[in-house]
PDB file of N, CA and C in Angstrom:
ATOM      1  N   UNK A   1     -10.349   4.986 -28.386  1.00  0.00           N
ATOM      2  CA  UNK A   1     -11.205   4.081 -27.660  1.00  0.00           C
ATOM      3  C   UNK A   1     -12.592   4.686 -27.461  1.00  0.00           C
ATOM      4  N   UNK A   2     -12.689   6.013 -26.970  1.00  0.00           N
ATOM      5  CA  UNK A   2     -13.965   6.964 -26.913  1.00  0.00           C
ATOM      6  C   UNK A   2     -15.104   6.292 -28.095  1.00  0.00           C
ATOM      7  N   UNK A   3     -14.195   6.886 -29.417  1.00  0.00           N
ATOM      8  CA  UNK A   3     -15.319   6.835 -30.484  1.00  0.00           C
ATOM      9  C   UNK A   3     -15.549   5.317 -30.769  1.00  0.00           C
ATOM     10  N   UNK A   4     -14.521   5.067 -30.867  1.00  0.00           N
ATOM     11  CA  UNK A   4     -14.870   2.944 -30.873  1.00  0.00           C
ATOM     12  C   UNK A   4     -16.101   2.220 -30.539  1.00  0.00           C
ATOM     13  N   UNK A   5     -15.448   2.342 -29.147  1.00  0.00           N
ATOM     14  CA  UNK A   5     -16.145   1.817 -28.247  1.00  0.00           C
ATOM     15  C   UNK A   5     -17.470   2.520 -27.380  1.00  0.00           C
ATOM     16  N   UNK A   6     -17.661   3.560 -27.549  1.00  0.00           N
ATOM     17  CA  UNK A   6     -18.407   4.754 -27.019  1.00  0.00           C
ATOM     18  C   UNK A   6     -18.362   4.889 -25.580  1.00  0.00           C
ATOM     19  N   UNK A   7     -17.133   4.512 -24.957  1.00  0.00           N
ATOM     20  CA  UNK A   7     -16.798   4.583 -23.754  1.00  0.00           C
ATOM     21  C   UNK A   7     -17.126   6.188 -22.972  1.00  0.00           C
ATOM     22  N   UNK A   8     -17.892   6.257 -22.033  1.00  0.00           N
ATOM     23  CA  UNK A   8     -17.700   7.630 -21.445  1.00  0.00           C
ATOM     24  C   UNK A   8     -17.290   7.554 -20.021  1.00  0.00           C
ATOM     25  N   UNK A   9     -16.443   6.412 -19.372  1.00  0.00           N
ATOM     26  CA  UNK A   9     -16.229   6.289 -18.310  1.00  0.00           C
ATOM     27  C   UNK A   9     -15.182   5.360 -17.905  1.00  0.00           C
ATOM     28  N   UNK A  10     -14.521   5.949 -17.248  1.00  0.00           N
ATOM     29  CA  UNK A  10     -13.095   4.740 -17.295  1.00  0.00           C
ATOM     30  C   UNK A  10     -12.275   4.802 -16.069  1.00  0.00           C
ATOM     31  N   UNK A  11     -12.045   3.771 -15.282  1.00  0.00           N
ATOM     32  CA  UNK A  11     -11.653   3.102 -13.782  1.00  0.00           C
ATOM     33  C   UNK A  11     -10.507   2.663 -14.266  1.00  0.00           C
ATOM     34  N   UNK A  12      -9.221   3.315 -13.871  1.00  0.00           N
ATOM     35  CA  UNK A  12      -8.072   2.698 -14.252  1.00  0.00           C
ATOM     36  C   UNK A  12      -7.567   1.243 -13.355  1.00  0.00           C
ATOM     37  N   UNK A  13      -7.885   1.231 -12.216  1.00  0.00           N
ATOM     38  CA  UNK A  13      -7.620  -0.015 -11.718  1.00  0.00           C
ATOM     39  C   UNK A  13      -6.518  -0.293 -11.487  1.00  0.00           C
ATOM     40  N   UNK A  14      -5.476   0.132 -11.956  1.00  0.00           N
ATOM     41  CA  UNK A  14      -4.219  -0.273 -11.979  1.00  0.00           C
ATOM     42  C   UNK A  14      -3.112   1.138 -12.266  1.00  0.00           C
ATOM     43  N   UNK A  15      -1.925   0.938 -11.708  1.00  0.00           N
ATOM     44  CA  UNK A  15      -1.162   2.107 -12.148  1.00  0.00           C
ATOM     45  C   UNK A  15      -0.945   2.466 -13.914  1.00  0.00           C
ATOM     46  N   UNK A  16      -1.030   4.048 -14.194  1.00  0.00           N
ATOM     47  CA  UNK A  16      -1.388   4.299 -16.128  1.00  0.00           C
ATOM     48  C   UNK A  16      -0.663   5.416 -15.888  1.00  0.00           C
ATOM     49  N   UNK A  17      -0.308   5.646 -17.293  1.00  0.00           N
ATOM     50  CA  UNK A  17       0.254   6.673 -17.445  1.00  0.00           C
ATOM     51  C   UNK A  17      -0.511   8.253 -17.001  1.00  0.00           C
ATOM     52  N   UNK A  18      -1.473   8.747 -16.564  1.00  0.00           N
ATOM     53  CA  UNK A  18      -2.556   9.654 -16.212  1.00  0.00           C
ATOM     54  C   UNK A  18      -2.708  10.283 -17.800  1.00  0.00           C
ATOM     55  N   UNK A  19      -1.356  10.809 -17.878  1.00  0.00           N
ATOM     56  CA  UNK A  19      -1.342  12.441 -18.928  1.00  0.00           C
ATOM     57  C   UNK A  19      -1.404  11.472 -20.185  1.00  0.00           C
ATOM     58  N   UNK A  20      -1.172  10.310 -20.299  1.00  0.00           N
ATOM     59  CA  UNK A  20      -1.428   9.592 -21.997  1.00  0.00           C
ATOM     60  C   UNK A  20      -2.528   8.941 -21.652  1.00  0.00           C
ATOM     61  N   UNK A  21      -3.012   8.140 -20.869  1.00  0.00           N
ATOM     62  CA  UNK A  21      -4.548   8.135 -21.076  1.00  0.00           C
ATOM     63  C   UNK A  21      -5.363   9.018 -20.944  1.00  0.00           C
ATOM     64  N   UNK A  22      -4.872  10.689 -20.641  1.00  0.00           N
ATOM     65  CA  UNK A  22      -6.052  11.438 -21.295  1.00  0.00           C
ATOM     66  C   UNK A  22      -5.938  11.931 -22.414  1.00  0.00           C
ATOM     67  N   UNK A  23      -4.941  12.025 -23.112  1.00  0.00           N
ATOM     68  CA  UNK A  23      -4.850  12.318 -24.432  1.00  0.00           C
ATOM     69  C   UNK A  23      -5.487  10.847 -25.676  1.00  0.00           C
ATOM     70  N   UNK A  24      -4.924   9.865 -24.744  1.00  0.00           N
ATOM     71  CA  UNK A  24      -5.621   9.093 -25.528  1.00  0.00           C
ATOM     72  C   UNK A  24      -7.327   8.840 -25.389  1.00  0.00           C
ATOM     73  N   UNK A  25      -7.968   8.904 -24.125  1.00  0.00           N
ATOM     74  CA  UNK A  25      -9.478   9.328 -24.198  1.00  0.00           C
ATOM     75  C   UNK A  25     -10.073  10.343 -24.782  1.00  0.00           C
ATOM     76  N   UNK A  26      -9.279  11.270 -24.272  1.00  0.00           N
ATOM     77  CA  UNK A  26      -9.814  13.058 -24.958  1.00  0.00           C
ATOM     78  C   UNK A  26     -10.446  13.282 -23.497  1.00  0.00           C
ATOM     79  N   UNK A  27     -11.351  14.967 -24.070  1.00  0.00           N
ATOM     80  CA  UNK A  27     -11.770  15.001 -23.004  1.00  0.00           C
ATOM     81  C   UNK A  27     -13.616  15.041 -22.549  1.00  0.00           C
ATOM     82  N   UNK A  28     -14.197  13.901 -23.252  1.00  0.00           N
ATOM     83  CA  UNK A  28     -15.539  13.978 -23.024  1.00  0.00           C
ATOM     84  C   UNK A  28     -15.347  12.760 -22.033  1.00  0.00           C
ATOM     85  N   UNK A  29     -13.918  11.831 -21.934  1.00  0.00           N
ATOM     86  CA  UNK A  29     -14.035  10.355 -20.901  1.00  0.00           C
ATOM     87  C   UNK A  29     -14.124  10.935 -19.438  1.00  0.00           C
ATOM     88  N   UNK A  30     -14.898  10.687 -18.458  1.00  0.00           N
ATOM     89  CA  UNK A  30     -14.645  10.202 -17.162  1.00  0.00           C
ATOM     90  C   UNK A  30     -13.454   9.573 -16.879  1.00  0.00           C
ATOM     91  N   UNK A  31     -12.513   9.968 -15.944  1.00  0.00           N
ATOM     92  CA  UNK A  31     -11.696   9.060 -15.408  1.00  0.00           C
ATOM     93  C   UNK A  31     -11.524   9.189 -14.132  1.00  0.00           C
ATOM     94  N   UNK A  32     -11.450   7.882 -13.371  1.00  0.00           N
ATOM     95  CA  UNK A  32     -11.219   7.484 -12.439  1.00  0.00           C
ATOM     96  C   UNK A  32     -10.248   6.898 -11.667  1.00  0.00           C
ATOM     97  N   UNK A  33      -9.042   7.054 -10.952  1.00  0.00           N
ATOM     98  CA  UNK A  33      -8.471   6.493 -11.009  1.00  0.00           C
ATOM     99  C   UNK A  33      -7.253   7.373  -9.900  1.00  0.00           C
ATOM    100  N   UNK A  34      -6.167   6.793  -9.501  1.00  0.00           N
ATOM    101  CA  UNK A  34      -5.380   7.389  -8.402  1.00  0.00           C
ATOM    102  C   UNK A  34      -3.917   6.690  -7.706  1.00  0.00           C
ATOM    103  N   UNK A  35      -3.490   6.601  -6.595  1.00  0.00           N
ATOM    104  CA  UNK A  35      -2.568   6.224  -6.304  1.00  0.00           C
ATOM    105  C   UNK A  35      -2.691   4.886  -5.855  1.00  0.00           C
ATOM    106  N   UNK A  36      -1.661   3.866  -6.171  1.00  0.00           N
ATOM    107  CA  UNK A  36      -1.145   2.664  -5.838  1.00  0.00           C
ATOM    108  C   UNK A  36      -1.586   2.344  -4.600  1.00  0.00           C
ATOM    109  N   UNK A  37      -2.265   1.291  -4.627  1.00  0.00           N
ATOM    110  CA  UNK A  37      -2.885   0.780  -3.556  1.00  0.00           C
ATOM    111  C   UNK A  37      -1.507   0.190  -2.430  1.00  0.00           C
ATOM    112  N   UNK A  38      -0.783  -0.524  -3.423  1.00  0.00           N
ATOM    113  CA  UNK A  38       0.558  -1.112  -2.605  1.00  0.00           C
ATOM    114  C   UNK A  38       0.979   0.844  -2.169  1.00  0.00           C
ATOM    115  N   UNK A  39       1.202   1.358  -2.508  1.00  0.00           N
ATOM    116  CA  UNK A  39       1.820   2.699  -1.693  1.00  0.00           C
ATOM    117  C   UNK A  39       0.928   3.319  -0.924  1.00  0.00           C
ATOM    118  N   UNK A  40      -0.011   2.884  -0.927  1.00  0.00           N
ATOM    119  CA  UNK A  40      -1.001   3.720   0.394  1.00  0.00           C
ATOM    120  C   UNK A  40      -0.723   2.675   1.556  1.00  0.00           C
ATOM    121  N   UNK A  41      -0.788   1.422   1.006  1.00  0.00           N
ATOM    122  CA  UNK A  41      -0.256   0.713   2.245  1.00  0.00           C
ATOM    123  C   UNK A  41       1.179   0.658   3.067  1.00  0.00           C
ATOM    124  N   UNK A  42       2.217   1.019   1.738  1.00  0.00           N
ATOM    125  CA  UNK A  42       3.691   0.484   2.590  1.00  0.00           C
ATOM    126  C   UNK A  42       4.480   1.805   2.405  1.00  0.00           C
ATOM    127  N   UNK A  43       3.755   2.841   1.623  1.00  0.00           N
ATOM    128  CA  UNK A  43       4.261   3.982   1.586  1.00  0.00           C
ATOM    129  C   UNK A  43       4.515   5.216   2.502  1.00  0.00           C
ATOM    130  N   UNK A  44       5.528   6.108   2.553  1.00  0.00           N
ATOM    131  CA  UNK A  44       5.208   7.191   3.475  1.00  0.00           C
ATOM    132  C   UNK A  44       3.538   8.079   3.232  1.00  0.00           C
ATOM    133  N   UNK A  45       3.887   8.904   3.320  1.00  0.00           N
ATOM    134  CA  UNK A  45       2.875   9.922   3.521  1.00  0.00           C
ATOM    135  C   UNK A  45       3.236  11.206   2.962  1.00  0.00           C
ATOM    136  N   UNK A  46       4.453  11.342   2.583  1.00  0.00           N
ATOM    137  CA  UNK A  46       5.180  11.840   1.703  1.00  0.00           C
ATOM    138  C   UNK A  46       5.189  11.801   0.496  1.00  0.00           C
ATOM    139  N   UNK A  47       5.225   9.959   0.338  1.00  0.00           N
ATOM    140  CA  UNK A  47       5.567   9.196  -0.858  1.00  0.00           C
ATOM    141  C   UNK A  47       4.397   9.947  -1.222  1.00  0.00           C
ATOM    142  N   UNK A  48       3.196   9.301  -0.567  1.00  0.00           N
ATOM    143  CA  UNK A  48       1.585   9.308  -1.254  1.00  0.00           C
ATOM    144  C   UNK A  48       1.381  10.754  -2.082  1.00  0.00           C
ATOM    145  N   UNK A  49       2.214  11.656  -1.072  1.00  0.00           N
ATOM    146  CA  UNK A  49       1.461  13.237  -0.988  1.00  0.00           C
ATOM    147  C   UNK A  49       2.189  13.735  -2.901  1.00  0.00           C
ATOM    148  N   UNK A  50       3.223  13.112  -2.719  1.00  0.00           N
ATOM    149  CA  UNK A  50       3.809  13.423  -4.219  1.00  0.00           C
ATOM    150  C   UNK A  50       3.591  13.007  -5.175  1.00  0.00           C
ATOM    151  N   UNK A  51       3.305  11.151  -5.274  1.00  0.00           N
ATOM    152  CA  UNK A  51       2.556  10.501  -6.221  1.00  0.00           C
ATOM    153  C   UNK A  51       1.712  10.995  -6.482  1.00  0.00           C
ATOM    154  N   UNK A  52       0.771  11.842  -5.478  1.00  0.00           N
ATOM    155  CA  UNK A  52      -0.710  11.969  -6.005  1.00  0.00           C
ATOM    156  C   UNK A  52      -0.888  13.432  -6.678  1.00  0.00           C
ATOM    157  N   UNK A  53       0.494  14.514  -6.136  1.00  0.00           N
ATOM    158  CA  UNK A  53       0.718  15.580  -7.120  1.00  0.00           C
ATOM    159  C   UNK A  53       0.949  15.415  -8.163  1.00  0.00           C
ATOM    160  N   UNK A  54       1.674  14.198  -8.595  1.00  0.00           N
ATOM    161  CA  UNK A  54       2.437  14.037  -9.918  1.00  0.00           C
ATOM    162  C   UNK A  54       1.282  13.420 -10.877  1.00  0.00           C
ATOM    163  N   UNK A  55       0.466  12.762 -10.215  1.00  0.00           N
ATOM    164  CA  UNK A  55      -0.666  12.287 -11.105  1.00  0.00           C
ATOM    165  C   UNK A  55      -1.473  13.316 -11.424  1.00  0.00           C
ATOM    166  N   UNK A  56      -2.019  14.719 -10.405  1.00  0.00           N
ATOM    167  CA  UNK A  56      -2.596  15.631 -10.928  1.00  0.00           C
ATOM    168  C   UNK A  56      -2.099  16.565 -11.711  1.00  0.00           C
ATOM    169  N   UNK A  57      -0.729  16.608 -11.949  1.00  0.00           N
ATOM    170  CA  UNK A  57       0.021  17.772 -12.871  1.00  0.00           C
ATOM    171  C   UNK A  57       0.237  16.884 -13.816  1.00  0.00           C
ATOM    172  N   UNK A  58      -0.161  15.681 -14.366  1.00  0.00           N
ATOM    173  CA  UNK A  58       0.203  14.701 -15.440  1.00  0.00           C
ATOM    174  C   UNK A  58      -0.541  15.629 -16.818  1.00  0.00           C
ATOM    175  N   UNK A  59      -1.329  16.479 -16.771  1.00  0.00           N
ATOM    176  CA  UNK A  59      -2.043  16.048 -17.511  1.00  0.00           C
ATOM    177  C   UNK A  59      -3.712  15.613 -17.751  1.00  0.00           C
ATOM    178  N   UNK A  60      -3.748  14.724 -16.500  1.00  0.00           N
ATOM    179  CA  UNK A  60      -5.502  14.310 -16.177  1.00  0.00           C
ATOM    180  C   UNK A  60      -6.416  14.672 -16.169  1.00  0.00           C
ATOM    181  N   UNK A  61      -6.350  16.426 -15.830  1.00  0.00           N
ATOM    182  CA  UNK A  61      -7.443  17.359 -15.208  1.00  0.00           C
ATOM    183  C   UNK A  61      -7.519  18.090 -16.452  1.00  0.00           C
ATOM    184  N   UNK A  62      -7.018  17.837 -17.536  1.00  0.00           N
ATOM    185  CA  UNK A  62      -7.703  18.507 -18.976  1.00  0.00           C
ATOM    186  C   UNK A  62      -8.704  18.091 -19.581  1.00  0.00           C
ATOM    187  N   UNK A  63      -9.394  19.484 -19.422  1.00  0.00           N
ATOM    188  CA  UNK A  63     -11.015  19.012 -19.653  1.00  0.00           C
ATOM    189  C   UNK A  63     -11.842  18.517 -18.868  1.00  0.00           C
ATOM    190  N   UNK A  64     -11.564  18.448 -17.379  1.00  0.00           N
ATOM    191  CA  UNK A  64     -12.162  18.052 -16.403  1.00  0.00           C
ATOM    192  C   UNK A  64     -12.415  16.694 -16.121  1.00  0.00           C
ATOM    193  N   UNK A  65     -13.417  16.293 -15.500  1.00  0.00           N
ATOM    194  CA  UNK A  65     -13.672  14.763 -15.446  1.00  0.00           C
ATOM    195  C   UNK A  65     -12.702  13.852 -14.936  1.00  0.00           C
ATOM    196  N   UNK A  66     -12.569  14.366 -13.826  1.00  0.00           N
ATOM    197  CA  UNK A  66     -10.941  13.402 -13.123  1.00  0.00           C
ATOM    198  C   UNK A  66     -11.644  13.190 -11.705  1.00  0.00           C
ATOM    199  N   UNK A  67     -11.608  11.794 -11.685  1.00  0.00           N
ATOM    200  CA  UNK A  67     -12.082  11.552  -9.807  1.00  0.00           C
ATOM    201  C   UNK A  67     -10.953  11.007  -9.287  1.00  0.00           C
ATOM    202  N   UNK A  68     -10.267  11.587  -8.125  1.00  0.00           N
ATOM    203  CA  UNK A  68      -9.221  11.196  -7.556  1.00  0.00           C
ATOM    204  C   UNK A  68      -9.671  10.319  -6.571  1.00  0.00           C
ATOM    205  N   UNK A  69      -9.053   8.970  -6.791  1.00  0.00           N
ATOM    206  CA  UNK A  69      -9.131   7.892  -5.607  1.00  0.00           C
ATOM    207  C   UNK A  69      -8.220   7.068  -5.543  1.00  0.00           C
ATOM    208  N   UNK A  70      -8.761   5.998  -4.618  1.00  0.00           N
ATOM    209  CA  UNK A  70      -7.190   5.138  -4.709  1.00  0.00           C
ATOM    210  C   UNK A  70      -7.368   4.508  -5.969  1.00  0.00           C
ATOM    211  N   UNK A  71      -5.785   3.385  -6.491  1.00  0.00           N
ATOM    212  CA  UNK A  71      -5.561   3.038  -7.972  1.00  0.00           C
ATOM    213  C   UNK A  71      -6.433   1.705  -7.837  1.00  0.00           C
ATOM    214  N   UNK A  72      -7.497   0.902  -7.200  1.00  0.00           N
ATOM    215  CA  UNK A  72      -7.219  -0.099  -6.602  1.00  0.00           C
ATOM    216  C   UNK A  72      -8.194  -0.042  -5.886  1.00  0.00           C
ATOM    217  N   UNK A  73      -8.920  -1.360  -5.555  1.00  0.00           N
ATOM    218  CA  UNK A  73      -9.696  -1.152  -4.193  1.00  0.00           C
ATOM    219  C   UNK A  73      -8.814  -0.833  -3.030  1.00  0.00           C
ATOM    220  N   UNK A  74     -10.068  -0.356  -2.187  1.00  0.00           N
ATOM    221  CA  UNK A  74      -8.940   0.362  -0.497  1.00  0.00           C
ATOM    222  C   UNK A  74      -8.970  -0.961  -0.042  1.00  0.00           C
ATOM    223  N   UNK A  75      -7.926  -1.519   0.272  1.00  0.00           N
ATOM    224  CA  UNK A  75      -8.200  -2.779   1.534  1.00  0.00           C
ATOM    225  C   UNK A  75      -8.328  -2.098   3.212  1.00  0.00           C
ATOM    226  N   UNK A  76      -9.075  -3.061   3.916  1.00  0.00           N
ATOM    227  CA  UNK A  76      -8.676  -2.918   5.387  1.00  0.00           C
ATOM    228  C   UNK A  76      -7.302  -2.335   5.739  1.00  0.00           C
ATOM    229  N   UNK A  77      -7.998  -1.329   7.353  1.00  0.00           N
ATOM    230  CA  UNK A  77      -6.153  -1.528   7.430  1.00  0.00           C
ATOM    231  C   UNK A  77      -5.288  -0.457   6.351  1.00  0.00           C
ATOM    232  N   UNK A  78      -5.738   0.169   6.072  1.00  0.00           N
ATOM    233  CA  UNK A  78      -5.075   1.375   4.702  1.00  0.00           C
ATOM    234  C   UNK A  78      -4.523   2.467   6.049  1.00  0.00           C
ATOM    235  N   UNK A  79      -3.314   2.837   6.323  1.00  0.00           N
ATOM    236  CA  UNK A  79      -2.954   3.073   7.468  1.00  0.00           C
ATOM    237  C   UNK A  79      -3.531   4.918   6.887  1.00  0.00           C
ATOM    238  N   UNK A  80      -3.746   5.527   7.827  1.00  0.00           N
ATOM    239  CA  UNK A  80      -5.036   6.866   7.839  1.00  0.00           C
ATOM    240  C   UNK A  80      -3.713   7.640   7.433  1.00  0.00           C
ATOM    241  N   UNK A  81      -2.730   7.929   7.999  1.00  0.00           N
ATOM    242  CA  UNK A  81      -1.668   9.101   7.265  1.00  0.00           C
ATOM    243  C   UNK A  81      -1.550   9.325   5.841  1.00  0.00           C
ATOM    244  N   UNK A  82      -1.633   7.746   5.152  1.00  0.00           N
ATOM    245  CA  UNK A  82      -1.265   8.183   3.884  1.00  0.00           C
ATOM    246  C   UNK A  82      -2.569   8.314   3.255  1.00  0.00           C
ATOM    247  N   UNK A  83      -3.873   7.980   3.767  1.00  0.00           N
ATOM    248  CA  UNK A  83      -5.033   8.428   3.181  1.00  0.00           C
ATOM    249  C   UNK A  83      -5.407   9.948   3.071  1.00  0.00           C
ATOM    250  N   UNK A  84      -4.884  10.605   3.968  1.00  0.00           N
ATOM    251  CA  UNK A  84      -4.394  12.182   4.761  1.00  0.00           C
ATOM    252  C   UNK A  84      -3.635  12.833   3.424  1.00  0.00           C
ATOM    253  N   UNK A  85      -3.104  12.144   3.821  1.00  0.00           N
ATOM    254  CA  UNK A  85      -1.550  13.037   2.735  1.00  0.00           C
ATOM    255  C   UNK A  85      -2.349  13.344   0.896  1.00  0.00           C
ATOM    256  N   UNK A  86      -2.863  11.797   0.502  1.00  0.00           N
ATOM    257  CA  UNK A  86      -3.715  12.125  -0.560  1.00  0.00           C
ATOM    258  C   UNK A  86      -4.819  13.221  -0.951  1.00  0.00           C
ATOM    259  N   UNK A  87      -5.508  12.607   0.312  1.00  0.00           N
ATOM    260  CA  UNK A  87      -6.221  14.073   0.402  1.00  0.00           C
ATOM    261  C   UNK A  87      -5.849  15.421   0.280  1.00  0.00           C
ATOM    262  N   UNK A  88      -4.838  15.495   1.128  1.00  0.00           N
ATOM    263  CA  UNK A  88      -4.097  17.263   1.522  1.00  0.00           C
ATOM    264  C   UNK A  88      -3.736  17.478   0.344  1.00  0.00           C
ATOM    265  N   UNK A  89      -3.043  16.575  -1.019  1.00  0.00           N
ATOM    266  CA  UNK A  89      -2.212  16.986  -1.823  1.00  0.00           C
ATOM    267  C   UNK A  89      -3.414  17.213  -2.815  1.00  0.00           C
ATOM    268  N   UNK A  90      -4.545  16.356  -2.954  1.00  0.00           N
ATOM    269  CA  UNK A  90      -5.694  16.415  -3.808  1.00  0.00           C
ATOM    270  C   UNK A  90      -6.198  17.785  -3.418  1.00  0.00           C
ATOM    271  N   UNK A  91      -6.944  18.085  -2.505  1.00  0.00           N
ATOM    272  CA  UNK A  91      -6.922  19.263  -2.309  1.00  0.00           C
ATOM    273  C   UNK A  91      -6.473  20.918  -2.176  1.00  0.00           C
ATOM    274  N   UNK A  92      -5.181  20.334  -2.377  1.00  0.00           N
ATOM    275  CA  UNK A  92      -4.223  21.571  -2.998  1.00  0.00           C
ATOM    276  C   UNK A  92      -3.725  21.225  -4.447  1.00  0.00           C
ATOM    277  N   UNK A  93      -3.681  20.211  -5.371  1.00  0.00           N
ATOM    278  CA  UNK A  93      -3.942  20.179  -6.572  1.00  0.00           C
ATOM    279  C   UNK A  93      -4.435  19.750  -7.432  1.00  0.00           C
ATOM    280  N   UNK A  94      -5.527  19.522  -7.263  1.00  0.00           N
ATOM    281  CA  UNK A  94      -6.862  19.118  -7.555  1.00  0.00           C
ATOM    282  C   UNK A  94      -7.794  19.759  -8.055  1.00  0.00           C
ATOM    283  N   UNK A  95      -7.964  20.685  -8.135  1.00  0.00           N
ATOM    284  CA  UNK A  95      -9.323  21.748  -8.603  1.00  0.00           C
ATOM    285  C   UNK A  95      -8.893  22.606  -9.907  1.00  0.00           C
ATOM    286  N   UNK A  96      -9.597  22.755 -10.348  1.00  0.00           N
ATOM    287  CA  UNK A  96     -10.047  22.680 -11.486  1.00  0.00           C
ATOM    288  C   UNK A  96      -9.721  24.030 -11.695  1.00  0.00           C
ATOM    289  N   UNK A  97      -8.979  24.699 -13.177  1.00  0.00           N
ATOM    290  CA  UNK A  97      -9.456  26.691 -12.922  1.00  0.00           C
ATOM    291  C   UNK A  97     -10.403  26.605 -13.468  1.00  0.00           C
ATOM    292  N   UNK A  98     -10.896  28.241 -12.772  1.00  0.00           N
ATOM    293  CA  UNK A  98     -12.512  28.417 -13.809  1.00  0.00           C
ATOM    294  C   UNK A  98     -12.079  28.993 -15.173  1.00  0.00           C
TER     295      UNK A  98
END
């Protein structure tokens, strides 16, 4: 899709496989993209904290260029624990080695 289309930026919007859409971008794409909007809402904080590990050990963070957010616009009302939990887990696996 990269060379195709000359895409250098990409908003998943929706739940993806993480680790096959970066193999299938490579790694000059931007991606954007994160946990289930329905699970930030009806999910633990648990749930969130693991989904959002499992999306960063997918795979995603090869080659850099990974913005962790929600999958989804945030609606109102996104109860703050599981916005927490994303964070905490983004921040402990999230970064990049040098």
């Amino acid at each position: 899709m990269h060379e195709h289309l000359g895409v250098t930026s990409f908003d998943t919007g929706f739940p993806v496989d993480f680790g096959n859409l970066r193999q299938e971008l490579g790694d000059d794409v931007e991606v954007s993209g994160g946990v289930e909007v329905a699970l930030l809402m009806n999910g633990t904080a648990d749930e969130v904290y693991e989904r959002t590990k499992a999306i960063l050990q997918s795979g995603i963070k090869q080659g850099g260029r990974f913005i962790m957010r929600e999958g989804n616009n945030l609606p109102p009302n996104c109860p703050l624990d599981t916005l927490e939990a994303m964070y905490q887990a983004t921040l402990e696996y999230g970064r990049y080695d040098d």
